[in-house]
Protein backbone atom coordinates (compact mmCIF):
# COMPACT_ATOMS: atom_id res chain seq x y z
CA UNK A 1 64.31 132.19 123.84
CA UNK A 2 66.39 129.58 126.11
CA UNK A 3 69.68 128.80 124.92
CA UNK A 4 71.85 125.46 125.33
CA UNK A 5 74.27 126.59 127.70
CA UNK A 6 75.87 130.45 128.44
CA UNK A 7 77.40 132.08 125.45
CA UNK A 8 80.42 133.10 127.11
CA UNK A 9 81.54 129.02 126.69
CA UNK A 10 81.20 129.12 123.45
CA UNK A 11 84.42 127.47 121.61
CA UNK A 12 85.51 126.21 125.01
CA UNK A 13 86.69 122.80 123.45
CA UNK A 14 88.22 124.21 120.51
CA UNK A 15 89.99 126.72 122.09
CA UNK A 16 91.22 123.78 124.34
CA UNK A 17 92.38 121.39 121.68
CA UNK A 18 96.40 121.62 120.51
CA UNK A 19 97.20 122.76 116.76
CA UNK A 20 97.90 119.76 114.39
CA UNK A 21 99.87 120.77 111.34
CA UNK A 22 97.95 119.42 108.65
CA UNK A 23 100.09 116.88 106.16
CA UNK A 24 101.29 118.70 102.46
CA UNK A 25 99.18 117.53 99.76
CA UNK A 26 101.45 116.06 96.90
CA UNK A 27 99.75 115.70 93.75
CA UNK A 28 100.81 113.06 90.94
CA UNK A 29 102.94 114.35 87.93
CA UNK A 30 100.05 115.71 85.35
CA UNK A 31 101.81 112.93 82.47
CA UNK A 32 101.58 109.88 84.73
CA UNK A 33 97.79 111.06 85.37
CA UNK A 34 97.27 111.32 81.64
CA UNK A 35 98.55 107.97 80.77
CA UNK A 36 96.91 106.45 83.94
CA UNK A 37 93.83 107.89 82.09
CA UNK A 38 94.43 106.50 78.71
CA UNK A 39 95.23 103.01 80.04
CA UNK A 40 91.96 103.30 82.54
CA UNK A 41 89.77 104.37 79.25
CA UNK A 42 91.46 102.60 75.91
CA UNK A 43 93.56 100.27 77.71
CA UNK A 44 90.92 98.25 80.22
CA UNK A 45 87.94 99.74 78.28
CA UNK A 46 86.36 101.52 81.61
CA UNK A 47 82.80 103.44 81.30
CA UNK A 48 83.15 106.49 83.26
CA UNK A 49 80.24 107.57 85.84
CA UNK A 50 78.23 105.69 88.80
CA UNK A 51 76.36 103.75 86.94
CA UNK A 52 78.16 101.28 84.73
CA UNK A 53 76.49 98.70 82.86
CA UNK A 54 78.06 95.84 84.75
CA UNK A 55 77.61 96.93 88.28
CA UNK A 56 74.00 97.60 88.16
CA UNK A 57 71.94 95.84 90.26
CA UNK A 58 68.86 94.01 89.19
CA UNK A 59 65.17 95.21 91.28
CA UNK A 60 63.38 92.13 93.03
């Protein structure tokens, strides 16, 4: 079987490329995600999923 180039390059870029810290994830308090919840649900009334009734679009 050919191959796409010698093995002994393989993770030539990668190994090439500097470390970048990743940025901390901060997640929101779980109480202003609950009543960001309520308010998206009671409040404005929102359907949950994909496929709401009002954003459904109509087949020519």
């Amino acid at each position: 079987m050919a191959t796409h180039g010698s093995l002994t390059k393989a993770g030539k870029v990668r190994g090439q490329t500097p470390k970048v810290e990743g940025r901390k994830i901060v997640g929101t308090n779980s109480s202003l995600r609950n009543k960001s919840n309520f308010k998206k649900r009671f409040v404005l009334g929102r359907v949950p999923g994909q496929n709401k009734p009002g954003q459904r679009r109509k087949r020519r």
